[in-house]
Protein backbone atom coordinates (compact mmCIF):
# COMPACT_ATOMS: atom_id res chain seq x y z
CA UNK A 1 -3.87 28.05 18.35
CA UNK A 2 -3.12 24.23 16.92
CA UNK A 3 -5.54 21.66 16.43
CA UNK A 4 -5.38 19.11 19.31
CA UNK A 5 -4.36 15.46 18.08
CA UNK A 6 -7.52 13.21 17.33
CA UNK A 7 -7.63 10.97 20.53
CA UNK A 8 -9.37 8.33 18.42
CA UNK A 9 -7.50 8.45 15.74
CA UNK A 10 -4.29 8.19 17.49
CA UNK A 11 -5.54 5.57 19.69
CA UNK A 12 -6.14 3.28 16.39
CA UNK A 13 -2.29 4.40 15.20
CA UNK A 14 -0.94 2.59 18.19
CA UNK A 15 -3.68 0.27 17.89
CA UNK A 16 -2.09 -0.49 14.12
CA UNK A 17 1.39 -0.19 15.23
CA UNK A 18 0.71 -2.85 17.77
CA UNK A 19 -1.30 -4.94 15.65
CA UNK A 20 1.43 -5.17 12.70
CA UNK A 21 4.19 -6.28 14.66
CA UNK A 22 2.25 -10.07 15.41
CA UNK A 23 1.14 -10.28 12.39
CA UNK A 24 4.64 -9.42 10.63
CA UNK A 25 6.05 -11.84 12.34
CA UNK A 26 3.62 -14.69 11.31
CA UNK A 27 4.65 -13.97 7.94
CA UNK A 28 8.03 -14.66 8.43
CA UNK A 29 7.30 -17.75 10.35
CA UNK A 30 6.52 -18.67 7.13
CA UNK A 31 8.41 -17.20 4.80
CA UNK A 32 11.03 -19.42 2.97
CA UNK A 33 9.60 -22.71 4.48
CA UNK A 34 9.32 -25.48 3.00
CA UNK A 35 6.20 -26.83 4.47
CA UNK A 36 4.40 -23.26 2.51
CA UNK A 37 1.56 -25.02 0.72
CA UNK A 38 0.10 -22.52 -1.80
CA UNK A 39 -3.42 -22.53 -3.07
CA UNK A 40 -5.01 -20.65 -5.69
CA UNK A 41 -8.19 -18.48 -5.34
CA UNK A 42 -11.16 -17.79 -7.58
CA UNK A 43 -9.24 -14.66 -9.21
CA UNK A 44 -6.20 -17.23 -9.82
CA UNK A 45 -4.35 -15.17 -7.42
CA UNK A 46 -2.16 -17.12 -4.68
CA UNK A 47 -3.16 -17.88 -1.25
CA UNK A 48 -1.10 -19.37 1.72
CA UNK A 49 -1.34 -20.35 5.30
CA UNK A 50 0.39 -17.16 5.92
CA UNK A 51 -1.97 -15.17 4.49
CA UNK A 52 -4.79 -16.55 6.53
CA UNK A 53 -3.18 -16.94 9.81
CA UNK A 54 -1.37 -12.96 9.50
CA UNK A 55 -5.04 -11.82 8.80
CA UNK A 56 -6.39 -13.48 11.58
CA UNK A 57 -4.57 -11.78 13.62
CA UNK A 58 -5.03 -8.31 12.53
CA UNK A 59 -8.35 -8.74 12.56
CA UNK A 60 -8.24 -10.00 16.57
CA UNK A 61 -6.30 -7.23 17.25
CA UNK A 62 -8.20 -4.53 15.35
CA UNK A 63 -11.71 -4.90 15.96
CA UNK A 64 -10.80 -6.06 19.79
CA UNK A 65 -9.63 -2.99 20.75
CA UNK A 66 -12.07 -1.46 18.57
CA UNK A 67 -15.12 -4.05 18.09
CA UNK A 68 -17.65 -1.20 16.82
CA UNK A 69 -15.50 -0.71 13.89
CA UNK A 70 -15.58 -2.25 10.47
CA UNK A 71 -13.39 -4.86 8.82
CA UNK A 72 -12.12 -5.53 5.26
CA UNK A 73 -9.79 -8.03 4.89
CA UNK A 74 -8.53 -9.50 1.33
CA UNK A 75 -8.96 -13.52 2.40
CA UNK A 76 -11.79 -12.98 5.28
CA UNK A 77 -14.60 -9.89 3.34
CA UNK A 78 -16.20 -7.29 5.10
CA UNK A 79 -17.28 -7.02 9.33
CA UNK A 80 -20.25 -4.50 9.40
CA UNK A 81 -19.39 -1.70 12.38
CA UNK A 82 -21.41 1.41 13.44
CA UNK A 83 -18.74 3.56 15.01
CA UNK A 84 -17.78 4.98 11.14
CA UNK A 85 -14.42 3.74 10.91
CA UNK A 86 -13.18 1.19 8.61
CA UNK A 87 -10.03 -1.27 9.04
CA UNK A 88 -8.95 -2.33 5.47
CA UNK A 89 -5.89 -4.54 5.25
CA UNK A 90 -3.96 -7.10 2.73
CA UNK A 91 -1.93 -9.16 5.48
CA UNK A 92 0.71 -10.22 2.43
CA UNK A 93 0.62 -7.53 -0.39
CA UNK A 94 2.51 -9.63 -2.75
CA UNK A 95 2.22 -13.42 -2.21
CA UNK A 96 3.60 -14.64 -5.50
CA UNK A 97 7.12 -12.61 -4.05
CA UNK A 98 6.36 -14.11 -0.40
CA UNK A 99 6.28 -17.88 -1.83
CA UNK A 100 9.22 -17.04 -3.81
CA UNK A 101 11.45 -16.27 -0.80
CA UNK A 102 11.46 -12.37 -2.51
CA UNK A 103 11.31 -10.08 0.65
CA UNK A 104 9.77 -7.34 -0.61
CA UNK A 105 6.35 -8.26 0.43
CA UNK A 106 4.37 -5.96 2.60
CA UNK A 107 1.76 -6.26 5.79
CA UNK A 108 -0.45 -3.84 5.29
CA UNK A 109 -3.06 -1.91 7.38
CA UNK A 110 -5.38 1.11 6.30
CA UNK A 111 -7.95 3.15 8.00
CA UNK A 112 -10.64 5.02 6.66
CA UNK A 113 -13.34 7.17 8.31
CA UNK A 114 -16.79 7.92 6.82
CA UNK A 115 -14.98 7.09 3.22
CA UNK A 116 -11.44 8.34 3.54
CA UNK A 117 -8.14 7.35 4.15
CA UNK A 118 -6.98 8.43 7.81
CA UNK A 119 -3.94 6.29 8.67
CA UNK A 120 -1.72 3.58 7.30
CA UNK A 121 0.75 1.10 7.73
CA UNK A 122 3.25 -0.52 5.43
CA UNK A 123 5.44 -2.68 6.88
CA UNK A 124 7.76 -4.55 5.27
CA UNK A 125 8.49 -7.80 7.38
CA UNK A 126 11.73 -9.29 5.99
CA UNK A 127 13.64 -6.31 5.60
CA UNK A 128 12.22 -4.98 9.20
CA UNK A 129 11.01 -1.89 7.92
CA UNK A 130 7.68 0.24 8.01
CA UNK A 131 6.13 2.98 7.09
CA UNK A 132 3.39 4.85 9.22
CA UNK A 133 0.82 7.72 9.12
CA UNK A 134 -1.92 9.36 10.35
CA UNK A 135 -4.20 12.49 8.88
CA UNK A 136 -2.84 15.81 10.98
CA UNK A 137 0.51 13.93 12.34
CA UNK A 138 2.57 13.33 9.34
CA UNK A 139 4.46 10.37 7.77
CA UNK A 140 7.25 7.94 10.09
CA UNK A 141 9.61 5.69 9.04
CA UNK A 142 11.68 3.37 11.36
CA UNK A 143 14.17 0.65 9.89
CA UNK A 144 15.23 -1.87 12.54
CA UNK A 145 15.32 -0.98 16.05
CA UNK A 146 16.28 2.71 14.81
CA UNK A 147 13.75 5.30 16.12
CA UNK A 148 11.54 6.40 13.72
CA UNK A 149 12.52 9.32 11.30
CA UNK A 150 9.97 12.02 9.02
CA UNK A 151 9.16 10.43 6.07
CA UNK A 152 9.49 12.91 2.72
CA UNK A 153 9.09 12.32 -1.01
CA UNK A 154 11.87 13.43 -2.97
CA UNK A 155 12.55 16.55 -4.51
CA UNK A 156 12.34 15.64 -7.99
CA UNK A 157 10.66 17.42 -9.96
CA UNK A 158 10.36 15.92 -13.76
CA UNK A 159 9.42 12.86 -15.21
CA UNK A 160 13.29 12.73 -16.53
CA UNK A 161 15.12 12.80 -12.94
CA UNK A 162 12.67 10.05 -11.51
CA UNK A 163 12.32 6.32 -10.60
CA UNK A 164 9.19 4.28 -11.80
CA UNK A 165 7.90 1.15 -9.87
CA UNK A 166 5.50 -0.50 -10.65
CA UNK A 167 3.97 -4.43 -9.34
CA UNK A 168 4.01 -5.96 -12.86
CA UNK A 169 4.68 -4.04 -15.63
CA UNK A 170 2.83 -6.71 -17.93
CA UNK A 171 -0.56 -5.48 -15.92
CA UNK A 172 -0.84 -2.75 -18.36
CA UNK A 173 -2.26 -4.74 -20.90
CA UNK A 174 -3.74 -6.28 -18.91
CA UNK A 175 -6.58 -3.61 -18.47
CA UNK A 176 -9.71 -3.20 -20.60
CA UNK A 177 -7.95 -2.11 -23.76
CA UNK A 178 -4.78 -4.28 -23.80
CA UNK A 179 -3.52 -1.94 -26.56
CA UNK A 180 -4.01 1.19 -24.70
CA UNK A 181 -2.44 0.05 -21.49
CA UNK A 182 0.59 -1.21 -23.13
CA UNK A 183 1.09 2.19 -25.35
CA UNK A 184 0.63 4.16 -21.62
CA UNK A 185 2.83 1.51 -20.35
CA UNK A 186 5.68 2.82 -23.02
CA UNK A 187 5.07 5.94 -22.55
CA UNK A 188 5.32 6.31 -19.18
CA UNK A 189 8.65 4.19 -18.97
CA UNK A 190 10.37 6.10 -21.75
CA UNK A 191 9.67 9.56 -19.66
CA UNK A 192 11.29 8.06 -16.76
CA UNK A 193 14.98 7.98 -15.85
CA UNK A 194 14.60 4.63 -14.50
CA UNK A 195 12.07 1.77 -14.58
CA UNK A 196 12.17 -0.82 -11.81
CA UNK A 197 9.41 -3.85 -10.75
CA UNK A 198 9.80 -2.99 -6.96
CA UNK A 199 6.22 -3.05 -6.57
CA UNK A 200 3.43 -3.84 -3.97
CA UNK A 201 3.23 -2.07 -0.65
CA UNK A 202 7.31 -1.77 -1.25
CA UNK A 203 6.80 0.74 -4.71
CA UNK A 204 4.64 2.91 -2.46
CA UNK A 205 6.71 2.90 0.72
CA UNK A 206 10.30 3.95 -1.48
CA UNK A 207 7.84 7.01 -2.68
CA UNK A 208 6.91 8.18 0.88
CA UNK A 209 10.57 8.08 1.70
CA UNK A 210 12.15 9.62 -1.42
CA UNK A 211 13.90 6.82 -2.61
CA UNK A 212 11.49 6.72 -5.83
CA UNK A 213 8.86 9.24 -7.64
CA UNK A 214 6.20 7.18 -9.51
CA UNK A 215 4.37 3.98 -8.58
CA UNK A 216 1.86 2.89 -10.46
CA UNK A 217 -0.15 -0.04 -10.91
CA UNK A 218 -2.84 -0.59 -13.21
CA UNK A 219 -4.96 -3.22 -11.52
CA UNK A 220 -5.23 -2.54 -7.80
CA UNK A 221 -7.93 -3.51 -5.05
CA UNK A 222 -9.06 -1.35 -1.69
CA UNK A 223 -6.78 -3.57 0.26
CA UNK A 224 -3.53 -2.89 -1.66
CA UNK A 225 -4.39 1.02 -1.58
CA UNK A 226 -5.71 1.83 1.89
CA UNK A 227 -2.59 2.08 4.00
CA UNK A 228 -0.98 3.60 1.17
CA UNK A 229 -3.06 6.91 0.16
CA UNK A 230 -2.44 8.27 3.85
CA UNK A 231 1.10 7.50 3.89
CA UNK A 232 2.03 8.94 0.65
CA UNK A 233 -0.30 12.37 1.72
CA UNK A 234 1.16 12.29 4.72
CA UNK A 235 4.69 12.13 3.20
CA UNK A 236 4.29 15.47 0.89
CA UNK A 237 3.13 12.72 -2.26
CA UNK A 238 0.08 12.55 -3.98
CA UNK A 239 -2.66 9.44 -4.65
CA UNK A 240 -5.21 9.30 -6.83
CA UNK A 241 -6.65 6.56 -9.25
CA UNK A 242 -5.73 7.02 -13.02
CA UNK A 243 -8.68 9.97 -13.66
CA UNK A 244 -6.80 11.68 -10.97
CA UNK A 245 -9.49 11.33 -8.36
CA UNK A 246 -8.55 10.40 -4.85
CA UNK A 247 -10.28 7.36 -4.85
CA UNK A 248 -8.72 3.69 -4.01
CA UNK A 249 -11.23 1.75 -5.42
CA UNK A 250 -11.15 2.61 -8.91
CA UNK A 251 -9.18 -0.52 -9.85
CA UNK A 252 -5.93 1.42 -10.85
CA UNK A 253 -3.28 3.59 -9.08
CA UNK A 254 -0.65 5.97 -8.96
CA UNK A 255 1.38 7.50 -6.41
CA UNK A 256 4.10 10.24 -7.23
CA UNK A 257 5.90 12.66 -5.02
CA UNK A 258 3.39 15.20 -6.03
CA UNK A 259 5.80 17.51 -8.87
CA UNK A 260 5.63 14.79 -11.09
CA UNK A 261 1.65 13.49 -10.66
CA UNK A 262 0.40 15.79 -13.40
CA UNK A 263 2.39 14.83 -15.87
CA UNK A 264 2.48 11.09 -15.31
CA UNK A 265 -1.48 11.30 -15.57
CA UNK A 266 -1.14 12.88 -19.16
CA UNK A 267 1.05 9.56 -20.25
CA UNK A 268 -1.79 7.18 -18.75
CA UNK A 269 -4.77 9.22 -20.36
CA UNK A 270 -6.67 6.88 -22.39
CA UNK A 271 -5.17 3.79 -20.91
CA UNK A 272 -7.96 1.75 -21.43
């Protein structure tokens, strides 16, 4: 006898998949225009119209069909709930690409239920593609209007045959011991077969579809990890922080196709 499907749970995939497609597309309302004004944030990161108006509406969307639950937004901070699930999302994973007219930024959407992951979105708004996942019902991927296909890691099983993404490779030093995170940096690029900045929600999405085998980023938050960890399970891959826990707010990241995790982990041992 099979499990049944989680009515909740599925009920907040559509709920995701529904909620995505608005907020996608307020993104590229904005994307490339001229009238973009860009501000900067505390943390000196980038912040735009488009990244408060996209989150705006995922978090309409979200907690009106589900108004019990809780919200964590990157540009809004936490909405207490009491029903035990938690909506985390980044409504542009990669701004400085977005107000470059680079379209490999991502919308993403994460759930989490009493403290772990149990669905995820990455869309990709410019180049019309997404990613999608739930705990028990495996990983999608649709491109266009195309109906949506199983979404698989690759096959590749050493450090030698695989592709490395990462946000910005210059992060590495970037962590507590500059020196440390630079040397894993090297390392972990010389094991590779190729090294590519396709990063953001993007590096984890050409993971869960086989297209690449490593993405890593040493700095990360809970909103750039949360769609992700499901996706990438989902998709045959493993995520973990740098320690190897399955935790996505450590303040690092990695996500592999799963043969390679272990020994990516030994190159970023002692990264500072």
């Amino acid at each position: 006898m099979t499990d049944l499907p989680d009515p909740d749970l599925a009920a907040r995939l559509a709920a995701a998949l529904d909620a995505v497609k608005p907020a996608a597309a307020e993104t590229l309302r904005w994307f490339t225009s001229a009238d973009l004004a860009v501000t900067e944030k505390q943390d000196h990161s980038p912040v735009t119209q488009a990244d408060l108006a996209a989150e705006a509406i995922l978090k309409e969307h979200l907690l009106g069909a589900f108004p019990k639950d809780s919200f964590l937004g990157e540009e809004s901070g936490r909405t207490a709930g009491t029903s035990g699930y938690e909506w985390i999302v980044d409504p542009i994973d990669g701004t400085k690409s977005f107000v470059r007219g680079v379209p490999l930024y991502a919308t993403l959407i994460g759930c989490r239920r009493e403290g772990r992951g149990v669905l995820g979105v990455i869309a990709i708004p410019a180049l019309d593609e997404v990613a999608y996942a739930s705990t028990g019902g495996g990983a999608w991927h649709r491109r266009g209007g195309s109906s949506p296909q199983p979404a698989r890691v690759s096959s590749r099983a050493t450090l030698g045959e695989a592709l490395l993404c990462s946000s910005d490779f210059t992060s590495f030093a970037k962590r507590r011991d500059a020196a440390a995170g630079e040397a894993a940096r090297q390392r972990l690029e010389t094991a590779c077969s190729l090294v590519r900045s396709w990063g953001d929600g993007y590096g984890y999405l050409l993971v869960a579809t086989g297209r690449a085998e490593v993405m890593a980023d040493p700095l990360l938050n809970e909103w750039d990890a949360a769609a992700v960890e499901t996706v990438i399970a989902e998709a045959g891959g493993r995520f973990t922080d740098w320690q190897g826990r399955p935790r996505i707010n450590s303040g690092d990241g990695i996500a592999t196709n799963g043969l390679v995790h272990e020994a990516a982990l030994r190159l970023l041992a002692d990264s500072g």
